[in-house]
PDB file of N, CA and C in Angstrom:
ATOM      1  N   UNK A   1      71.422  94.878 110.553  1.00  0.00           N
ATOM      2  CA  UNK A   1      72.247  94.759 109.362  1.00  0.00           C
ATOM      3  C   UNK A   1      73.486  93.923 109.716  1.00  0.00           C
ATOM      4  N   UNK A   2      73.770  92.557 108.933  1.00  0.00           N
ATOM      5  CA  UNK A   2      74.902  91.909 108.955  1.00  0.00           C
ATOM      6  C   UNK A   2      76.537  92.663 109.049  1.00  0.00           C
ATOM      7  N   UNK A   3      77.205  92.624 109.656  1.00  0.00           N
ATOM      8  CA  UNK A   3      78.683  92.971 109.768  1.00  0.00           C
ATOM      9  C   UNK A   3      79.852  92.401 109.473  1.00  0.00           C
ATOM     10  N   UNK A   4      80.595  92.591 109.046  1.00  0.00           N
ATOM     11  CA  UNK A   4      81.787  92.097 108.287  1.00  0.00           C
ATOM     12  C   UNK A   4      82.735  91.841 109.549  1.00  0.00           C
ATOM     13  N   UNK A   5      83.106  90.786 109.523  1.00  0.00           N
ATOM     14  CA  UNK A   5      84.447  90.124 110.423  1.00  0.00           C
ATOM     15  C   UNK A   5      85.529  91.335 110.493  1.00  0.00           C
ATOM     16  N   UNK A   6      85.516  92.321 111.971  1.00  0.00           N
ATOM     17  CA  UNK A   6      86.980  92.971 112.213  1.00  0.00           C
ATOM     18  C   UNK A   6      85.887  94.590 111.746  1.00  0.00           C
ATOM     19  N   UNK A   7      84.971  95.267 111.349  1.00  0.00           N
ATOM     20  CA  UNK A   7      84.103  96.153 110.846  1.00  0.00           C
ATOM     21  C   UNK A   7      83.178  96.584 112.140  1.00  0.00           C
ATOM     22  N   UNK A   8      83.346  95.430 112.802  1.00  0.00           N
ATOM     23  CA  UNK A   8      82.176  96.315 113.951  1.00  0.00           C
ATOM     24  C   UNK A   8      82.108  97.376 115.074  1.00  0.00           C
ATOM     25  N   UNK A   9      83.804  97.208 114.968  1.00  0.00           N
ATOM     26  CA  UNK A   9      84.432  98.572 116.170  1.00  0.00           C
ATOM     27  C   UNK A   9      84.231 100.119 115.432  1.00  0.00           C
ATOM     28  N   UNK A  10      83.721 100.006 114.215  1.00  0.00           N
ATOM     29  CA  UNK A  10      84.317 101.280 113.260  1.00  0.00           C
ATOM     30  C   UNK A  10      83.825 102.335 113.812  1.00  0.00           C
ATOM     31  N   UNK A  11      84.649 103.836 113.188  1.00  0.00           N
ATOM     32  CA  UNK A  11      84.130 104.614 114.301  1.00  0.00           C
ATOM     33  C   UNK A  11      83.728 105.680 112.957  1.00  0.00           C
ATOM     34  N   UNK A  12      84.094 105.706 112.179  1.00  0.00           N
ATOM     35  CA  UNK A  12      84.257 106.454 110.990  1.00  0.00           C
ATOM     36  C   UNK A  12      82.875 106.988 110.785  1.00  0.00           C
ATOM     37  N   UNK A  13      82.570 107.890 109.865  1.00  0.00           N
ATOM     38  CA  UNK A  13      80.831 108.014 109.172  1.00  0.00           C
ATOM     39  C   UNK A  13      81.047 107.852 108.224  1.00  0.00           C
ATOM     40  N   UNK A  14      80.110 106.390 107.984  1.00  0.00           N
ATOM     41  CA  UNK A  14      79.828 105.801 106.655  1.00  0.00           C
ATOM     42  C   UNK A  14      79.356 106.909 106.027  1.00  0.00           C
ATOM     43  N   UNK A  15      79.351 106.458 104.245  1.00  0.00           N
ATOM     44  CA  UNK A  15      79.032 107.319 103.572  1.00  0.00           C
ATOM     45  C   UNK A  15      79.277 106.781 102.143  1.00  0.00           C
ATOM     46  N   UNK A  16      78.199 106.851 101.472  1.00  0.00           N
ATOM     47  CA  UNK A  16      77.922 106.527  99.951  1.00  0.00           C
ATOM     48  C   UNK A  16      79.034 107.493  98.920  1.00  0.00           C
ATOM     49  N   UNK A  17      79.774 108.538  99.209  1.00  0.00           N
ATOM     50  CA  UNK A  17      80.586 108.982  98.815  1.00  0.00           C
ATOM     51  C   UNK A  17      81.708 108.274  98.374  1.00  0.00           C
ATOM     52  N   UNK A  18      81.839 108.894  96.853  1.00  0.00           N
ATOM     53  CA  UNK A  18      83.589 108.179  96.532  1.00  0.00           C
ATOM     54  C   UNK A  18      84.964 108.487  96.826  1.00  0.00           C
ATOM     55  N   UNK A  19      85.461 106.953  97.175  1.00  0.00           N
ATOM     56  CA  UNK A  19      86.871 107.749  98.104  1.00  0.00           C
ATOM     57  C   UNK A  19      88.077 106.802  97.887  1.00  0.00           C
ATOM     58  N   UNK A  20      88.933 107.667  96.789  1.00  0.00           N
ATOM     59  CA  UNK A  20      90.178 107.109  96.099  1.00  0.00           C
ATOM     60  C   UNK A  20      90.838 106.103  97.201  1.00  0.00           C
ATOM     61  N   UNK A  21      91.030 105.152  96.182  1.00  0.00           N
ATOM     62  CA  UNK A  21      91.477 103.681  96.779  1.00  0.00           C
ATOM     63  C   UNK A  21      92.996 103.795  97.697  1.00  0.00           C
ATOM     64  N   UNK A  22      93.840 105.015  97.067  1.00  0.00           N
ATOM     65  CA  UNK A  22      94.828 105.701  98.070  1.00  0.00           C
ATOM     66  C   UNK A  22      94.878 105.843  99.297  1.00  0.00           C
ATOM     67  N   UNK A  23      93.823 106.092  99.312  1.00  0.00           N
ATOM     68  CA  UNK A  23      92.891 106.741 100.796  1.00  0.00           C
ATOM     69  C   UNK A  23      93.311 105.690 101.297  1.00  0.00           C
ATOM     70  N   UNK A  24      92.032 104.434 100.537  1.00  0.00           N
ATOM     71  CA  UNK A  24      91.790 103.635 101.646  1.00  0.00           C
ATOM     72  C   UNK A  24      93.013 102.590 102.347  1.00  0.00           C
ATOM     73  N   UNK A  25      93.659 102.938 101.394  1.00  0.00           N
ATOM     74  CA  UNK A  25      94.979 101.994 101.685  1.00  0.00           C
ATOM     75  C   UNK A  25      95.999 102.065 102.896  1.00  0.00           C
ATOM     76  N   UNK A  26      95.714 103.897 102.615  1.00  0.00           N
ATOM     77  CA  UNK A  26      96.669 104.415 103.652  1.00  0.00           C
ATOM     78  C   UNK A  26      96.351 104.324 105.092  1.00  0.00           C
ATOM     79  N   UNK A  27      94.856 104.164 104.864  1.00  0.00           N
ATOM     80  CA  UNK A  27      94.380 103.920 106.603  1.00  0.00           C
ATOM     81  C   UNK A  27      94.504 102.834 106.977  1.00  0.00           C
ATOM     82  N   UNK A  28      94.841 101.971 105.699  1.00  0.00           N
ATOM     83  CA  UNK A  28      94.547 100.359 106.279  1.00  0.00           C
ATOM     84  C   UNK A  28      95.567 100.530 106.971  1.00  0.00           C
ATOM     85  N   UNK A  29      96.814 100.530 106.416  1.00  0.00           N
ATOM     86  CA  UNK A  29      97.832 100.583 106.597  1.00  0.00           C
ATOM     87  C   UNK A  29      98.101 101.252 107.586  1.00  0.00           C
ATOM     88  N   UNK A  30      97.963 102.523 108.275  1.00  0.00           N
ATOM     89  CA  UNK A  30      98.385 102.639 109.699  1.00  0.00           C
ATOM     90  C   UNK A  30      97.548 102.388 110.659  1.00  0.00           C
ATOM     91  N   UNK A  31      96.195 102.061 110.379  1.00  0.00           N
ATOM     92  CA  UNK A  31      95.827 101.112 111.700  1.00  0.00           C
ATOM     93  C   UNK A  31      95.873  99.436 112.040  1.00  0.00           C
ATOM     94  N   UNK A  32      96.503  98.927 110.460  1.00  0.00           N
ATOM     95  CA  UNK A  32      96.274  97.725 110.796  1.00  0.00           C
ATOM     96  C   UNK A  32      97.663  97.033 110.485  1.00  0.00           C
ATOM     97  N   UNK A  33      98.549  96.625 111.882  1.00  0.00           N
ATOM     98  CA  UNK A  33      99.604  96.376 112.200  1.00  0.00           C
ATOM     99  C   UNK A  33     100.381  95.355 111.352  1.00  0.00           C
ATOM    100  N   UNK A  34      99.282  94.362 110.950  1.00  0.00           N
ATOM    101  CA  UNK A  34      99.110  93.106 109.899  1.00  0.00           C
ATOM    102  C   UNK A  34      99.836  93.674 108.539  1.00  0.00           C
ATOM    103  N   UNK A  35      99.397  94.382 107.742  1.00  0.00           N
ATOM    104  CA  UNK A  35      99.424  94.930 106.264  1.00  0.00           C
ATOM    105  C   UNK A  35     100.607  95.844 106.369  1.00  0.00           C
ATOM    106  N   UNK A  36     101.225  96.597 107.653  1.00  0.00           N
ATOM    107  CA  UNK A  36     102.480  97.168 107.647  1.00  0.00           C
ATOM    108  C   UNK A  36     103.653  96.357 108.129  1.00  0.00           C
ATOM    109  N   UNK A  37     103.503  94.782 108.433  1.00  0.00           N
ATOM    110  CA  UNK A  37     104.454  94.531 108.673  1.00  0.00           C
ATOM    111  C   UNK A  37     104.975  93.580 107.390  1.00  0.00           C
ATOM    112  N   UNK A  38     103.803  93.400 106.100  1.00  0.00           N
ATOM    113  CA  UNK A  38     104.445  92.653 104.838  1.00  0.00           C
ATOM    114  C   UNK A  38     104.955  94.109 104.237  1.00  0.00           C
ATOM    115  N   UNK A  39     104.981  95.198 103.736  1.00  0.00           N
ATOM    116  CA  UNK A  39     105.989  95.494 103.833  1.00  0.00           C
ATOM    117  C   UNK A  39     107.230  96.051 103.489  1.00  0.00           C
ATOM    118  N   UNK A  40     107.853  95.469 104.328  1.00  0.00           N
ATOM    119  CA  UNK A  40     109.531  95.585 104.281  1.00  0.00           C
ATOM    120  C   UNK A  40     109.976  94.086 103.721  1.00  0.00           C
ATOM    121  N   UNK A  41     109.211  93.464 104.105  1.00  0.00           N
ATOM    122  CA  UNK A  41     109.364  92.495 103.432  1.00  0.00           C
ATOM    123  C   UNK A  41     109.396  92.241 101.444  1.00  0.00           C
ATOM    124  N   UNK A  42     108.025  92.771 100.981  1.00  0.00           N
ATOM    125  CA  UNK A  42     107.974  92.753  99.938  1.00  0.00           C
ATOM    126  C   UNK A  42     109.053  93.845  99.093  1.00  0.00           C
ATOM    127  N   UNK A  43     109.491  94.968 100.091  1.00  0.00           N
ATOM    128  CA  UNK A  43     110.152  95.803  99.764  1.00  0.00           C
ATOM    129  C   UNK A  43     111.804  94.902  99.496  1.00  0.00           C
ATOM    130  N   UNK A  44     111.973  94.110  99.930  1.00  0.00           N
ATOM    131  CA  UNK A  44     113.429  93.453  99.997  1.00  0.00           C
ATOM    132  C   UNK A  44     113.241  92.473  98.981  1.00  0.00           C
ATOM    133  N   UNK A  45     111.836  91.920  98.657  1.00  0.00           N
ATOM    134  CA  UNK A  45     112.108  91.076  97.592  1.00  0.00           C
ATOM    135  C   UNK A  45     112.085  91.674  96.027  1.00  0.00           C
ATOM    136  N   UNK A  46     110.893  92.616  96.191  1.00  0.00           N
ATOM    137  CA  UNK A  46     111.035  93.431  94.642  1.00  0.00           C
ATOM    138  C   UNK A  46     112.757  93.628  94.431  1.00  0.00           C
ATOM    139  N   UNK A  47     113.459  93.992  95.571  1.00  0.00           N
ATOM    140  CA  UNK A  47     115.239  94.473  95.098  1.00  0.00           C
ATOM    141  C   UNK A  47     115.654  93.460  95.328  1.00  0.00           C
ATOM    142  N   UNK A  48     115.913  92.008  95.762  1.00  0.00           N
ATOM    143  CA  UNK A  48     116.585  90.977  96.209  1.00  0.00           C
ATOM    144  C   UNK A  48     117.688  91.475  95.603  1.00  0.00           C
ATOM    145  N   UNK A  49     117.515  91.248  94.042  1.00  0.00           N
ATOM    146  CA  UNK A  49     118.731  91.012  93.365  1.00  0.00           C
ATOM    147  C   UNK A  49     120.310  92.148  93.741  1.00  0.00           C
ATOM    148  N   UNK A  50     119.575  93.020  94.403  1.00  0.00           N
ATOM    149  CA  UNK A  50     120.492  94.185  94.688  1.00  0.00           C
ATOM    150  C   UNK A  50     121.066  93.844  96.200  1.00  0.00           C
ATOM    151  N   UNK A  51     119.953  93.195  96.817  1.00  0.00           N
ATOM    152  CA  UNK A  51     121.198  93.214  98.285  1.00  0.00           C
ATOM    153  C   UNK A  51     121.617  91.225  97.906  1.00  0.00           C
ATOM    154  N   UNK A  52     121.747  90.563  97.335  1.00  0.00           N
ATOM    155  CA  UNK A  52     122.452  89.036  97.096  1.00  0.00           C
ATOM    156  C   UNK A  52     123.074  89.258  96.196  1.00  0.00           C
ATOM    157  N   UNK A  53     122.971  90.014  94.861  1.00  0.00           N
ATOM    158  CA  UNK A  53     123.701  89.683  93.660  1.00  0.00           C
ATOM    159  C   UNK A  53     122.784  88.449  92.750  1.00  0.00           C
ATOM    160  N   UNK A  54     123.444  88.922  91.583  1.00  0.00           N
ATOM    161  CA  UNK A  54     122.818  88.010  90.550  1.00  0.00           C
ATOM    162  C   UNK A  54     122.796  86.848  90.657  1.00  0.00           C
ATOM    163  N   UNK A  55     123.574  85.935  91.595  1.00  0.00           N
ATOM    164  CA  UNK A  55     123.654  84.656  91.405  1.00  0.00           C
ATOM    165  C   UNK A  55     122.687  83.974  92.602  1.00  0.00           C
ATOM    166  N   UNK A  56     123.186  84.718  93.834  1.00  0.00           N
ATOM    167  CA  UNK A  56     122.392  84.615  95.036  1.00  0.00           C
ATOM    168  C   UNK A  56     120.613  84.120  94.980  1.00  0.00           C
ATOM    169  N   UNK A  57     120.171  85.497  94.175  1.00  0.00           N
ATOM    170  CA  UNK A  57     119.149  85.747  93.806  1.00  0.00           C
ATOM    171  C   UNK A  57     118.335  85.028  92.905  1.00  0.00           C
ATOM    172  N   UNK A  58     118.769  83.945  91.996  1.00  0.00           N
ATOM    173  CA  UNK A  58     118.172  83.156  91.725  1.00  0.00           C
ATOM    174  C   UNK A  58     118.005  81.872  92.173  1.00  0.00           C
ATOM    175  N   UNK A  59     118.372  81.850  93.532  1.00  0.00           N
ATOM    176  CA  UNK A  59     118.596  80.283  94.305  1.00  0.00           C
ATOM    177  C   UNK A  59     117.796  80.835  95.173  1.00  0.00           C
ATOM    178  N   UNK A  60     117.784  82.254  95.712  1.00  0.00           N
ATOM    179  CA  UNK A  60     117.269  82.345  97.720  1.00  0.00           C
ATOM    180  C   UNK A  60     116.183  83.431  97.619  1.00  0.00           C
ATOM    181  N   UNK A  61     115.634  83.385  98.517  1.00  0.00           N
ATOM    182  CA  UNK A  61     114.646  84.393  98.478  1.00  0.00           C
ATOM    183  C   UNK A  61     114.397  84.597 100.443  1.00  0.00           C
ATOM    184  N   UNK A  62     114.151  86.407 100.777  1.00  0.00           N
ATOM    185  CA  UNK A  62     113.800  86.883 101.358  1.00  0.00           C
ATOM    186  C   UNK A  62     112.191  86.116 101.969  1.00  0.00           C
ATOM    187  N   UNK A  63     112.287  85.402 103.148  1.00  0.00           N
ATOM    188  CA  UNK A  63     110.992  85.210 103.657  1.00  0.00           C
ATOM    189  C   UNK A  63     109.938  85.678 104.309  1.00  0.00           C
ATOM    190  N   UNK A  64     111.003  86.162 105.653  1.00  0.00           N
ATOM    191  CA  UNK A  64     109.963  87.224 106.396  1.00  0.00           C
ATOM    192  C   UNK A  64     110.907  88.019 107.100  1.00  0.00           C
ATOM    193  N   UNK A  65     110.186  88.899 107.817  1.00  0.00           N
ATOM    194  CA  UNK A  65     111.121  90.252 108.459  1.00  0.00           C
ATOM    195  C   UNK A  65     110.395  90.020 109.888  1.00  0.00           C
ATOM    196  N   UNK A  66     110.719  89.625 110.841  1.00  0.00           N
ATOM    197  CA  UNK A  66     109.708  89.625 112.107  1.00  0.00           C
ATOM    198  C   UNK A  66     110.665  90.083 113.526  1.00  0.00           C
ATOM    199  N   UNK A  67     110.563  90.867 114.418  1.00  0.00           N
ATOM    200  CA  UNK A  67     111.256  91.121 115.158  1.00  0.00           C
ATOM    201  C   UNK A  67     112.945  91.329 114.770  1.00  0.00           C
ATOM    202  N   UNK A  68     113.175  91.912 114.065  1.00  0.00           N
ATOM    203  CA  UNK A  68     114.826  92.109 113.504  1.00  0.00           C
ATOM    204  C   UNK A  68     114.948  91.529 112.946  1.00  0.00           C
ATOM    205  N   UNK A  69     114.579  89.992 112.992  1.00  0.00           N
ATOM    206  CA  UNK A  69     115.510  88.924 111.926  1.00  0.00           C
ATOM    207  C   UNK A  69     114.665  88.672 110.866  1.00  0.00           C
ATOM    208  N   UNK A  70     115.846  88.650 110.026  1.00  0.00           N
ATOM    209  CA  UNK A  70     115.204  88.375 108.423  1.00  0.00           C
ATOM    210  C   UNK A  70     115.934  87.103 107.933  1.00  0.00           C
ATOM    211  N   UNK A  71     114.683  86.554 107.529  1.00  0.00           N
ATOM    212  CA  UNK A  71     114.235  84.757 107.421  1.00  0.00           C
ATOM    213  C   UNK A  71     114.956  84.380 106.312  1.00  0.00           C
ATOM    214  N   UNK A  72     115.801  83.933 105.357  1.00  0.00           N
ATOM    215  CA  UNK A  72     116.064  83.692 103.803  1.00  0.00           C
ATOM    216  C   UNK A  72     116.297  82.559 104.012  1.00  0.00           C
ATOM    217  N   UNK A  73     115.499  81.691 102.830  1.00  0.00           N
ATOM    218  CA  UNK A  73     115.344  80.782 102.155  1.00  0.00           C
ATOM    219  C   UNK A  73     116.525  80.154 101.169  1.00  0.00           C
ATOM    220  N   UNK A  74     117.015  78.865 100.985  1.00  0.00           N
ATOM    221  CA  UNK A  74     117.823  78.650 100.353  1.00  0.00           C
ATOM    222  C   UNK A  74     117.356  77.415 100.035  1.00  0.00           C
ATOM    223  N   UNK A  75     117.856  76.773  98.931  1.00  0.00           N
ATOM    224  CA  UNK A  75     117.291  75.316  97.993  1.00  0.00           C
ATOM    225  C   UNK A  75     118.378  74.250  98.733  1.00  0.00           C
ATOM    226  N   UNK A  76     119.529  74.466  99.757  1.00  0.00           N
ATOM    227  CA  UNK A  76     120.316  73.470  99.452  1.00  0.00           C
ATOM    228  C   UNK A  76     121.395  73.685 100.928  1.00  0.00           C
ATOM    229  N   UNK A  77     121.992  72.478 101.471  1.00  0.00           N
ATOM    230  CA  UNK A  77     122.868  72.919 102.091  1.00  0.00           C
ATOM    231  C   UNK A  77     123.773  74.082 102.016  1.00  0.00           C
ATOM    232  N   UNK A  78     124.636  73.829 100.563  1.00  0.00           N
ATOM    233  CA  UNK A  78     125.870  74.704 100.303  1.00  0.00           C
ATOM    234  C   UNK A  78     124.981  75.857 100.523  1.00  0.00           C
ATOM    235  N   UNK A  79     124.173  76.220  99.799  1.00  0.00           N
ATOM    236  CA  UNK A  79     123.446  77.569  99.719  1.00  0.00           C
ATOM    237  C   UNK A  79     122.996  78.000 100.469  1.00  0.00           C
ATOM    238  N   UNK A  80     122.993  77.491 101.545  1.00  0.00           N
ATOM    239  CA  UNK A  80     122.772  77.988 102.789  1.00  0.00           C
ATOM    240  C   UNK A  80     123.920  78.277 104.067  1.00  0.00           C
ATOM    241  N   UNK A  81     125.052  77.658 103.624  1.00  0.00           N
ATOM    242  CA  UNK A  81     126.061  77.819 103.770  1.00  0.00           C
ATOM    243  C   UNK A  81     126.893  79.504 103.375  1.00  0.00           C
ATOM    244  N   UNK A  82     126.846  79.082 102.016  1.00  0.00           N
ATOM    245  CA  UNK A  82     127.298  80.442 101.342  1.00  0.00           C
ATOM    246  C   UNK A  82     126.388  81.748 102.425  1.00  0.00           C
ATOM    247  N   UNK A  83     124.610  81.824 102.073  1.00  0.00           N
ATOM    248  CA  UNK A  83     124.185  83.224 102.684  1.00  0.00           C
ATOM    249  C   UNK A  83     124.563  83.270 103.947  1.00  0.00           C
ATOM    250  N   UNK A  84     124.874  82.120 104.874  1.00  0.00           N
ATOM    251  CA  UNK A  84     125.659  82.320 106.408  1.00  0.00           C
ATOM    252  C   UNK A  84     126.583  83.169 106.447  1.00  0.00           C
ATOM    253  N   UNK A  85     127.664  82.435 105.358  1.00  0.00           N
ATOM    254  CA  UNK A  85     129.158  83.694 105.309  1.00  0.00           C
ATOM    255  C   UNK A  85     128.789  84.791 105.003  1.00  0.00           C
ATOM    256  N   UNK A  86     127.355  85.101 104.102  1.00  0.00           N
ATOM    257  CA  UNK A  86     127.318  86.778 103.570  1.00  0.00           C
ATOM    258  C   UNK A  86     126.552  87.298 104.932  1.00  0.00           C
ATOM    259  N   UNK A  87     126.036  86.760 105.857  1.00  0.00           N
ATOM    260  CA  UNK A  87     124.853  87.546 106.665  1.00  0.00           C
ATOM    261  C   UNK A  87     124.881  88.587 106.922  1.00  0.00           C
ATOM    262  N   UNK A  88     126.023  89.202 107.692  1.00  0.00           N
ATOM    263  CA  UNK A  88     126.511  90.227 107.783  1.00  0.00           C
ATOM    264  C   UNK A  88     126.453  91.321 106.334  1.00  0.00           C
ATOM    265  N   UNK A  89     126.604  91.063 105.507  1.00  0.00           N
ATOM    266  CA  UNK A  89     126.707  92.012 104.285  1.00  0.00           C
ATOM    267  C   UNK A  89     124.895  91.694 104.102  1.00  0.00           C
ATOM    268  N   UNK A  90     124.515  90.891 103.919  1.00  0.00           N
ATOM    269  CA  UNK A  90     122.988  90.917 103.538  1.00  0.00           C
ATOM    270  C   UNK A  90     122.706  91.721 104.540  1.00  0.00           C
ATOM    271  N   UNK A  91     122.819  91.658 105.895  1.00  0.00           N
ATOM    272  CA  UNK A  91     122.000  92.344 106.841  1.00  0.00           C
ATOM    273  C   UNK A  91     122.091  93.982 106.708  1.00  0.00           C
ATOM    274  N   UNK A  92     123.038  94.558 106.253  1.00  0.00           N
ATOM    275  CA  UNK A  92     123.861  95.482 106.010  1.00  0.00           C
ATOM    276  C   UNK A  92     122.945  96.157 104.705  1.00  0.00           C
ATOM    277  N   UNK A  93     123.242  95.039 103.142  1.00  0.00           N
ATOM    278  CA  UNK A  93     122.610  95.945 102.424  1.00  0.00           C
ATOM    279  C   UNK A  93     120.591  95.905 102.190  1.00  0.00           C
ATOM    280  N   UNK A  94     120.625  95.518 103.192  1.00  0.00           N
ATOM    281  CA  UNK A  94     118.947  94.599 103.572  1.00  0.00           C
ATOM    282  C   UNK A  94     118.428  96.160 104.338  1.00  0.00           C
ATOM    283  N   UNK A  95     118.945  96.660 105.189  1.00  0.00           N
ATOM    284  CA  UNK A  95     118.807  97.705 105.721  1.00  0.00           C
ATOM    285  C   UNK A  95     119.268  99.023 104.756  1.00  0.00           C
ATOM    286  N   UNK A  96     119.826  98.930 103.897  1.00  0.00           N
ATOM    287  CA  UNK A  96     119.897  99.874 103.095  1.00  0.00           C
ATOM    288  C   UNK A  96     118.975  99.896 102.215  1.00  0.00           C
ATOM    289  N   UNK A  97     118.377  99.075 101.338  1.00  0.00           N
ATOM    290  CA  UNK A  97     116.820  98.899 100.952  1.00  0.00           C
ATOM    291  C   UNK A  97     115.713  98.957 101.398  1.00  0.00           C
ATOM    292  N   UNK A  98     115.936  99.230 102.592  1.00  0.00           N
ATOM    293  CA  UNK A  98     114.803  99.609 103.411  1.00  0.00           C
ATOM    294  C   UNK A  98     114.477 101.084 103.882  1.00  0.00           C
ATOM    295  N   UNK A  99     116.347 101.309 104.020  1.00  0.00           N
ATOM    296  CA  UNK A  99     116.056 102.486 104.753  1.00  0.00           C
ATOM    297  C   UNK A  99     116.021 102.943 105.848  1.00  0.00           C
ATOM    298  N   UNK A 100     116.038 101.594 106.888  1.00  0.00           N
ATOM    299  CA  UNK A 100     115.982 101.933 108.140  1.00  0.00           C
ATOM    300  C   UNK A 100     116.968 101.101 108.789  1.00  0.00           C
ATOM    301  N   UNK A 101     116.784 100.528 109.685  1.00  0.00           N
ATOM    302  CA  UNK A 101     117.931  99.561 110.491  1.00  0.00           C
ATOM    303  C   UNK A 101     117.106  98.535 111.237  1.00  0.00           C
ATOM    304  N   UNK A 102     115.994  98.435 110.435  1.00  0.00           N
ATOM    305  CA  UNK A 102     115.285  97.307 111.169  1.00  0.00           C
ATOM    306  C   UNK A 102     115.610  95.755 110.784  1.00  0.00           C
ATOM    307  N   UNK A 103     116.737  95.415 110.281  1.00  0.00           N
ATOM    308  CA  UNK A 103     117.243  93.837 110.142  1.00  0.00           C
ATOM    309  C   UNK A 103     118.215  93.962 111.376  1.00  0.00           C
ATOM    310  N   UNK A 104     118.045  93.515 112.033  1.00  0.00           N
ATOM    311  CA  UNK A 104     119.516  92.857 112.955  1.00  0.00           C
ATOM    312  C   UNK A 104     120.217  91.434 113.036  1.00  0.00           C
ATOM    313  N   UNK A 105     118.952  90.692 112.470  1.00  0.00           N
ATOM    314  CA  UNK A 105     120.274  89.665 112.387  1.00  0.00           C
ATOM    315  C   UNK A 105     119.658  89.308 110.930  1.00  0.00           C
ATOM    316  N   UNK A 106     120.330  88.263 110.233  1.00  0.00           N
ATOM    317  CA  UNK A 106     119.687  87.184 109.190  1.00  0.00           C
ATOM    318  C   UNK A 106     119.966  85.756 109.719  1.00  0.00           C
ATOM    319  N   UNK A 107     118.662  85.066 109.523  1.00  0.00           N
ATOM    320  CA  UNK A 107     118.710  83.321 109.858  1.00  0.00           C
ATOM    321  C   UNK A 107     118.546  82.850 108.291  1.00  0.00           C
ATOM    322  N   UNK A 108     119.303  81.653 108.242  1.00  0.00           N
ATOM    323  CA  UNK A 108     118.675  81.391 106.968  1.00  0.00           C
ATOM    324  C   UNK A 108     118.145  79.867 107.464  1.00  0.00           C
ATOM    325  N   UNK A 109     117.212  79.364 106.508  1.00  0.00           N
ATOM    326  CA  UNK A 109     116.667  78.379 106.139  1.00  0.00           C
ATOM    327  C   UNK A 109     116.587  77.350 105.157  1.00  0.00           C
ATOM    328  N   UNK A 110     116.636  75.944 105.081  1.00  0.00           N
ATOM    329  CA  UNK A 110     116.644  75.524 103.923  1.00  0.00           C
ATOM    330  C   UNK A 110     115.547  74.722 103.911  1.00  0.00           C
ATOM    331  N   UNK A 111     114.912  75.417 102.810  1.00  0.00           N
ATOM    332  CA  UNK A 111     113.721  74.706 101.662  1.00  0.00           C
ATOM    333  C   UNK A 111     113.867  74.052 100.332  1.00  0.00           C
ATOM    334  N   UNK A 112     114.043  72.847 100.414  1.00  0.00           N
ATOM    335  CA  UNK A 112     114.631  71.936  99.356  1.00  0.00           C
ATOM    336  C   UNK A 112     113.697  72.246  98.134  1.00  0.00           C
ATOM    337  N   UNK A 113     114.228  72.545  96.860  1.00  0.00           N
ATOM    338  CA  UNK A 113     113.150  72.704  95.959  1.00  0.00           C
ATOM    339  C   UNK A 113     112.551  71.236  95.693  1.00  0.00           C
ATOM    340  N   UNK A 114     111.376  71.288  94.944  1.00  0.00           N
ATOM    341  CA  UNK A 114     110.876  69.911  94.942  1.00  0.00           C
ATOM    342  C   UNK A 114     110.730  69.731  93.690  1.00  0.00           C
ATOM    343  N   UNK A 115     111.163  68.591  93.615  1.00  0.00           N
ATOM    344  CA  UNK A 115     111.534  67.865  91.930  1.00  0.00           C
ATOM    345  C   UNK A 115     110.018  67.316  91.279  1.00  0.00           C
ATOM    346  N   UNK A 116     110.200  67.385  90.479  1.00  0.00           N
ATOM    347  CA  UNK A 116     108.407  66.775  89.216  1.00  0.00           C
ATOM    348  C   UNK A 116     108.993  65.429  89.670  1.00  0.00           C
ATOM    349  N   UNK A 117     107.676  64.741  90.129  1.00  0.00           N
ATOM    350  CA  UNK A 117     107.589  63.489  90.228  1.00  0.00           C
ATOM    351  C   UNK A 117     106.583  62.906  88.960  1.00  0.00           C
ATOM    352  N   UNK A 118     106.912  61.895  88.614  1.00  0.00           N
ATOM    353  CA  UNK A 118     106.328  60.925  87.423  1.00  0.00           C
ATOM    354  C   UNK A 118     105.660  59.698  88.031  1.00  0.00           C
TER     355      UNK A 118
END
């Protein structure tokens, strides 16, 4: 019988039985290191607007969370400028949306938005 890519170590007993998608989520999720590390991530972007503020938040966005530092995105020099001076307060209320103290630093980045070409 053919095997699914990452399925062949399984140790579990299969079984034609139905088993709430909760379930299956939750196991993904603590055995597979991949799917728990998006996240905290997605967790910071659903709230952006709460750790940047209203204005922040429609220019920058939360990229990734990888080893302490958390990645943010900005359209523009200045704006990348500005989240430099906040880092410290982002990092601050970045960890309060989370819950834990896993931001230690913030880098930011700039990703130029890209204009409609004709």
């Amino acid at each position: 019988m053919p095997h699914s890519k990452g399925f062949r170590g399984r140790r579990d007993r299969r079984t034609n039985d139905p088993t709430p998608l909760g379930d299956v989520l939750d196991g993904l999720l603590q055995r597979e290191e991949v799917f728990a590390r998006g996240l905290p991530i997605a967790t910071l972007a659903d709230g952006w607007r709460g750790v940047v503020g209203e204005r922040l938040a429609g220019k920058t966005a939360p990229v990734s969370l990888d080893a302490g530092v958390l990645v943010v995105s900005a359209p523009s020099g200045p704006w990348g400028v500005q989240l430099g001076f906040l880092a410290e307060e982002i990092r601050r209320k970045a960890n309060e949306a989370l819950g834990s103290e896993d931001v230690r630093r913030v880098r930011v980045v700039i990703r130029q938005e890209q204009q409609n070409r004709r």
